[in-house]
N, C-alpha and C. Protein backbone atom coordinates (compact mmCIF):
# COMPACT_ATOMS: atom_id res chain seq x y z
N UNK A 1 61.14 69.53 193.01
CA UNK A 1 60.63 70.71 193.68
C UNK A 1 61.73 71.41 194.47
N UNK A 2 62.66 70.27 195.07
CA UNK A 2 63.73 71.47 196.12
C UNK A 2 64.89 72.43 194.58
N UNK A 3 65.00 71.63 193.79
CA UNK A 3 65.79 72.37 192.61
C UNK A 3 65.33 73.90 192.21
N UNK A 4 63.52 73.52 192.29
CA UNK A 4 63.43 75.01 191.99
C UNK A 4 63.56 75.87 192.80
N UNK A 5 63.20 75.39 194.27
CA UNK A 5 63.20 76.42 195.36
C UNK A 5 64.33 77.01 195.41
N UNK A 6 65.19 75.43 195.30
CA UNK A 6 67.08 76.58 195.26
C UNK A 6 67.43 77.57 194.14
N UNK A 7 66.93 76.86 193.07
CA UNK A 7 67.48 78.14 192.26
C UNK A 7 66.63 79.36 192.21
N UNK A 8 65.54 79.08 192.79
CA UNK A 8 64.46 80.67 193.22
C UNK A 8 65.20 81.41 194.19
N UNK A 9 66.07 80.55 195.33
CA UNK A 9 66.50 81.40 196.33
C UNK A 9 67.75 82.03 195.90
N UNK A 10 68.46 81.30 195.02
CA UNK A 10 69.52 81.71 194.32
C UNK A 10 69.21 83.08 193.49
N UNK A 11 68.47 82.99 192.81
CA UNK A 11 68.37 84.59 191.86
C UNK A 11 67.81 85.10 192.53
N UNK A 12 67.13 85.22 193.72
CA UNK A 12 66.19 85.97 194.41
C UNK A 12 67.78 87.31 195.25
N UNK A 13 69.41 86.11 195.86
CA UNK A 13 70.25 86.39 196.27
C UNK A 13 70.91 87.46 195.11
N UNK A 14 71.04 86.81 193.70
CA UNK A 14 71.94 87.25 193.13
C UNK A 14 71.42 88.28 193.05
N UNK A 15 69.97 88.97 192.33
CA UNK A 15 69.35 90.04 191.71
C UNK A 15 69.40 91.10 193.27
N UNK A 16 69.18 90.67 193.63
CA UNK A 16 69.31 91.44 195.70
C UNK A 16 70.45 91.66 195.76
N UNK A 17 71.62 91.11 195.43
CA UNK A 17 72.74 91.99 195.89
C UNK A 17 73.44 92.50 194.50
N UNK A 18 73.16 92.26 193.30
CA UNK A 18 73.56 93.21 192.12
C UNK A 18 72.52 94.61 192.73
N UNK A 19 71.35 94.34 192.95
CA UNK A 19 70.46 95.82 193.23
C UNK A 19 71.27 96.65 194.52
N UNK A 20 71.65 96.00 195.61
CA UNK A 20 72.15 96.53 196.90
C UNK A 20 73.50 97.44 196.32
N UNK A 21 74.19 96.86 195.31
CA UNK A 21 75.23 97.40 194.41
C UNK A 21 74.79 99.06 193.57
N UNK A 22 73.55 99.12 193.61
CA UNK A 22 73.59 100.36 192.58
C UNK A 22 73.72 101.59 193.47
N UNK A 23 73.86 102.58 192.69
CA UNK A 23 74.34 103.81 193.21
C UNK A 23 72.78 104.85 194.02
N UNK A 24 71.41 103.98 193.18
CA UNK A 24 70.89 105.04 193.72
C UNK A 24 70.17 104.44 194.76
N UNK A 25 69.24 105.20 196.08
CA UNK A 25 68.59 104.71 196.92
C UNK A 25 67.66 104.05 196.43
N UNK A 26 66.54 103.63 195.79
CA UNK A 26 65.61 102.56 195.40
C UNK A 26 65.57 101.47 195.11
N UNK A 27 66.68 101.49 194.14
CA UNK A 27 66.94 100.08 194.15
C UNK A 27 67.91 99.29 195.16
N UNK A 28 68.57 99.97 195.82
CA UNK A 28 68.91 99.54 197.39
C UNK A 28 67.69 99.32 198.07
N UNK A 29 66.71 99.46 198.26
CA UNK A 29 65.67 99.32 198.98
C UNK A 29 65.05 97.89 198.48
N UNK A 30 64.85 98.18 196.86
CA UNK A 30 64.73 96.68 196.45
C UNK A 30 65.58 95.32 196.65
N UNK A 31 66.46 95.75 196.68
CA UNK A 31 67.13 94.80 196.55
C UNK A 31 67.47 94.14 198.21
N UNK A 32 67.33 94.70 199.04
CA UNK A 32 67.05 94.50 200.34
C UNK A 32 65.33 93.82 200.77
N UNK A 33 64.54 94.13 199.68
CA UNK A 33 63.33 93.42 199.78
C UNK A 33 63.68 92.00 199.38
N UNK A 34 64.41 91.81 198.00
CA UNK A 34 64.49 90.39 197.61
C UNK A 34 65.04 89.92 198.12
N UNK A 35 66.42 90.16 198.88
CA UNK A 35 67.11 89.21 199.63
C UNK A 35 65.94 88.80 201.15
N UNK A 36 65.16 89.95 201.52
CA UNK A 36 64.54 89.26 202.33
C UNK A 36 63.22 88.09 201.85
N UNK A 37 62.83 88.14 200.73
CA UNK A 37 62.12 87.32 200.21
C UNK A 37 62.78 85.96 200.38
N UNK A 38 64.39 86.41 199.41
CA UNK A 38 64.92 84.88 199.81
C UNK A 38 65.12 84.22 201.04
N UNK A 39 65.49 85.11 202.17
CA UNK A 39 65.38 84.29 203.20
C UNK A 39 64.34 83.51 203.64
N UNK A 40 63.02 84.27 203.40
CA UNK A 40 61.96 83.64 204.19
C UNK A 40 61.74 82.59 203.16
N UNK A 41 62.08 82.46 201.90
CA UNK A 41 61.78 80.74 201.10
C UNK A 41 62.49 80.18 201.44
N UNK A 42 63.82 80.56 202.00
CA UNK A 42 64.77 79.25 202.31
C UNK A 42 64.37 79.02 204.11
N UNK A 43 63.40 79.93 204.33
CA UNK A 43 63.31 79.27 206.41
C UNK A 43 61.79 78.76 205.53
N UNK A 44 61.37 78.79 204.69
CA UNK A 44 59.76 77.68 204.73
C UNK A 44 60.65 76.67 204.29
N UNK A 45 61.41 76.80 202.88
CA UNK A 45 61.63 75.75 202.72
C UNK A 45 62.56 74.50 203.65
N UNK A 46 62.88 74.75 204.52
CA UNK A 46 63.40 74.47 205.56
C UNK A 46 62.47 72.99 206.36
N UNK A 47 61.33 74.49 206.72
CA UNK A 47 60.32 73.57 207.18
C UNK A 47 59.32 72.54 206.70
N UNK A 48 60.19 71.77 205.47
CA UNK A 48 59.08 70.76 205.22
C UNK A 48 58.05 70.94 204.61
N UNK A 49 57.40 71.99 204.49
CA UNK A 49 56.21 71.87 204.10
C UNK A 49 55.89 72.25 202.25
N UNK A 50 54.76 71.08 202.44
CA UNK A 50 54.70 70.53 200.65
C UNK A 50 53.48 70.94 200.31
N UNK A 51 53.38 71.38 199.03
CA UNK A 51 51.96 72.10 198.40
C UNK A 51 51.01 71.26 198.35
N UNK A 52 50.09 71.71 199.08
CA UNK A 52 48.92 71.05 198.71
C UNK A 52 48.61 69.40 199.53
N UNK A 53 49.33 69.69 200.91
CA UNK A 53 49.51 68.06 201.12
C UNK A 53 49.27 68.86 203.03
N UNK A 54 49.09 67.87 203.49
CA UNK A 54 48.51 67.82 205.21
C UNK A 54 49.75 68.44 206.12
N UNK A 55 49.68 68.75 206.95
CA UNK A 55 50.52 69.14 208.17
C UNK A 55 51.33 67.76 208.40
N UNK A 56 50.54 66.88 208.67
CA UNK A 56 51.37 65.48 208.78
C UNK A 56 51.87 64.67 208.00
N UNK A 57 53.11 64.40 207.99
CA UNK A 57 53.50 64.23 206.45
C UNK A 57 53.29 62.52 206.46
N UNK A 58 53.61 61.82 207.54
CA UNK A 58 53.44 60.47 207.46
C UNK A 58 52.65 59.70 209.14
N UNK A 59 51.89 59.32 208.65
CA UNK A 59 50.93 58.94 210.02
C UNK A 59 51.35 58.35 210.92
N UNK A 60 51.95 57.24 210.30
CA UNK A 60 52.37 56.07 211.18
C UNK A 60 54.09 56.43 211.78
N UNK A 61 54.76 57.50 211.07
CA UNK A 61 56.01 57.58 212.06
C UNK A 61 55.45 59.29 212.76
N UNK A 62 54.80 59.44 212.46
CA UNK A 62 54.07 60.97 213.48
C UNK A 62 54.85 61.88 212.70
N UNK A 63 56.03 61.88 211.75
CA UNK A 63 56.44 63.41 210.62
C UNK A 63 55.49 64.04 210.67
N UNK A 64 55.86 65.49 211.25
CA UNK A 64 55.29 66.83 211.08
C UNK A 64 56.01 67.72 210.20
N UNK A 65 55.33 68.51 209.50
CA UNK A 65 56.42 69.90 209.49
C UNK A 65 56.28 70.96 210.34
N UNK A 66 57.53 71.40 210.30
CA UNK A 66 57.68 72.18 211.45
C UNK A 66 57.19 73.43 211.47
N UNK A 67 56.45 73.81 212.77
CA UNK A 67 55.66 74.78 212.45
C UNK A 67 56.61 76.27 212.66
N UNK A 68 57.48 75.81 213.00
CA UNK A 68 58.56 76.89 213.87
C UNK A 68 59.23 77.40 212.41
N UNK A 69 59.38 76.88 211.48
CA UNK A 69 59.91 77.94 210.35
C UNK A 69 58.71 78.81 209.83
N UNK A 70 57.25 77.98 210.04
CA UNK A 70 56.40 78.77 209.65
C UNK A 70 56.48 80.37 210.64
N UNK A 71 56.43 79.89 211.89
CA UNK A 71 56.39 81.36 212.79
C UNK A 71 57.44 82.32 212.49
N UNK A 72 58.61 82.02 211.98
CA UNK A 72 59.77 82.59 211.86
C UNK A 72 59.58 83.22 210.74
N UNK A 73 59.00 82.74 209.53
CA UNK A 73 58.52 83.63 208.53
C UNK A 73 57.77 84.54 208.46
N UNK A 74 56.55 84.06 209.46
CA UNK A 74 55.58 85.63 209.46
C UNK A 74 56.19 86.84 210.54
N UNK A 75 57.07 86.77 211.30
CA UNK A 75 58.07 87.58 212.05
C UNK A 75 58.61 88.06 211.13
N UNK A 76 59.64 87.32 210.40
CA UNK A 76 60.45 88.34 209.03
C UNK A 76 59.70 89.01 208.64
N UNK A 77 58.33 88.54 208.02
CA UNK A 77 57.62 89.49 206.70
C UNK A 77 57.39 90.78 207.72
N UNK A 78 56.76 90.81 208.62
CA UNK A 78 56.96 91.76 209.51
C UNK A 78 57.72 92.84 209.82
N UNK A 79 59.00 92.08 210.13
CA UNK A 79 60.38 92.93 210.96
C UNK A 79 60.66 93.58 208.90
N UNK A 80 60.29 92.89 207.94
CA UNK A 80 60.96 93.33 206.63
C UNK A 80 59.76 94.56 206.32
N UNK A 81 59.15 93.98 206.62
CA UNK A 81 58.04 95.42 205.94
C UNK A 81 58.10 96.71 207.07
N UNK A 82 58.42 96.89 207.95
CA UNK A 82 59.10 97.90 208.83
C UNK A 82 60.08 98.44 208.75
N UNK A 83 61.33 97.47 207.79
CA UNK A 83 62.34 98.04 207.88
C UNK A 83 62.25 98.66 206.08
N UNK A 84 61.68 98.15 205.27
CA UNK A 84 61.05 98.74 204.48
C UNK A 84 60.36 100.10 204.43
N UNK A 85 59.47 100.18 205.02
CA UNK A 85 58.74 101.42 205.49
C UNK A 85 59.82 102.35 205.40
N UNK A 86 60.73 102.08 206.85
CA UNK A 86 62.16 103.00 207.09
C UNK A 86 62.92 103.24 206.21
N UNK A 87 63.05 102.52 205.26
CA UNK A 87 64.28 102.85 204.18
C UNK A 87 63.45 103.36 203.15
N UNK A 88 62.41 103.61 202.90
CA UNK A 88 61.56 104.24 201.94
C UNK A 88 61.71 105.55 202.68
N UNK A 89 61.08 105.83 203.92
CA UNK A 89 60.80 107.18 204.10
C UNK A 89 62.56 107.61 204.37
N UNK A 90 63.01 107.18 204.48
CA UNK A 90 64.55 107.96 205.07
C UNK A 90 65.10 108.31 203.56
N UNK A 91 64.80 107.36 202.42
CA UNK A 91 65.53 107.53 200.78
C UNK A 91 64.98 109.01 200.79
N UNK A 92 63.78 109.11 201.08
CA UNK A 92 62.74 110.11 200.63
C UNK A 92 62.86 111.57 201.05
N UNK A 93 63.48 111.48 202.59
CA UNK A 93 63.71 112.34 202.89
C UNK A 93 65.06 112.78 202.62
N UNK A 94 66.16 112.07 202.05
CA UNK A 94 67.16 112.21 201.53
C UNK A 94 67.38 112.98 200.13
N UNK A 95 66.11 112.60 199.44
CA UNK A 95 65.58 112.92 198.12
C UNK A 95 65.58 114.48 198.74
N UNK A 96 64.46 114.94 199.49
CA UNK A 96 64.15 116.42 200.39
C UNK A 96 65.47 117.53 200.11
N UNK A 97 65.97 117.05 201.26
CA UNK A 97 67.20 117.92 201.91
C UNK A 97 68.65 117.65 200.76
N UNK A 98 68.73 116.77 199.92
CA UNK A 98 70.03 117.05 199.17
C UNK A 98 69.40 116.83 197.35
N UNK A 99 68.22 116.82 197.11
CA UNK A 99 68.11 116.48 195.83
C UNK A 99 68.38 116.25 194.95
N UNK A 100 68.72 114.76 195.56
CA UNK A 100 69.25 113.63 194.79
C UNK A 100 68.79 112.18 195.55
N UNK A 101 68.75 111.41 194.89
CA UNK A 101 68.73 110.09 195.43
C UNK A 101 69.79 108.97 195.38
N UNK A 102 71.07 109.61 195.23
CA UNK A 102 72.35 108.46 195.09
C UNK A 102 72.57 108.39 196.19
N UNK A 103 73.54 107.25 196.42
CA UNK A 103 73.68 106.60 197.84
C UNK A 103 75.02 107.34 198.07
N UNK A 104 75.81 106.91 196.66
CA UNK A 104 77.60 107.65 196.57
C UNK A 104 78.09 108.64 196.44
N UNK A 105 76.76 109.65 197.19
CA UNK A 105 77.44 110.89 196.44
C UNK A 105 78.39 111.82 197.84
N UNK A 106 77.79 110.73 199.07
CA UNK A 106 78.34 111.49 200.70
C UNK A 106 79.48 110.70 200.64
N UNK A 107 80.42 109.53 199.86
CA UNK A 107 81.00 109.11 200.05
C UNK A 107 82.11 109.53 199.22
N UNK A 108 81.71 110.30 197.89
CA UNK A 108 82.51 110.93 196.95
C UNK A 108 82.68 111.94 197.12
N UNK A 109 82.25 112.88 198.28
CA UNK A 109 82.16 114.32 198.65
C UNK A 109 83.17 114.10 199.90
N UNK A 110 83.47 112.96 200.90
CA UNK A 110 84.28 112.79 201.83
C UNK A 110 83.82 113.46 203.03
């Protein structure tokens, strides 16, 4: 199970920053979603916690998982879907006022 999580967090990284790479605003936006996806699987997976199985992982030595990666995740999904919001409406309004949606085109204009 941790093999898949890593290599989930792994392409979740790679495909997130080939997307952060493209020229136009959307898929910068995406690709800023997946990398935040990956973070928040690598702070659960962090915390211990196993599908389908109790908060307490073993009785007799008191193992918990920790609930503190859980809190830290629903904060990200949060702080990510806000900053989401923002980079949607700002692409959008970018779209507006220069009609276009490339990221490179203020950087190729100087």
């Amino acid at each position: 199970m941790e093999l898949l999580i890593a290599v989930t967090v792994g392409v979740l990284f790679a495909v997130g920053t080939f997307m952060l790479l493209r020229p136009r605003s959307f898929p910068v936006v995406q690709g800023l979603i997946l990398i935040s996806h990956g973070i928040n699987t690598t702070l659960v997976s962090m915390g211990r916690v196993q599908l389908a199985g109790p908060p307490v992982l073993a009785v007799e030595s008191a193992a918990r998982a920790d609930p503190l990666a859980q809190a830290l995740v629903l904060t990200a999904i949060v702080i990510s879907f806000g900053m989401t919001a923002f980079l949607l409406v700002l692409a959008y309004r970018r779209y507006q006022r220069g009609r276009s949606e490339r990221v490179d085109l203020e950087v190729a204009r100087g």
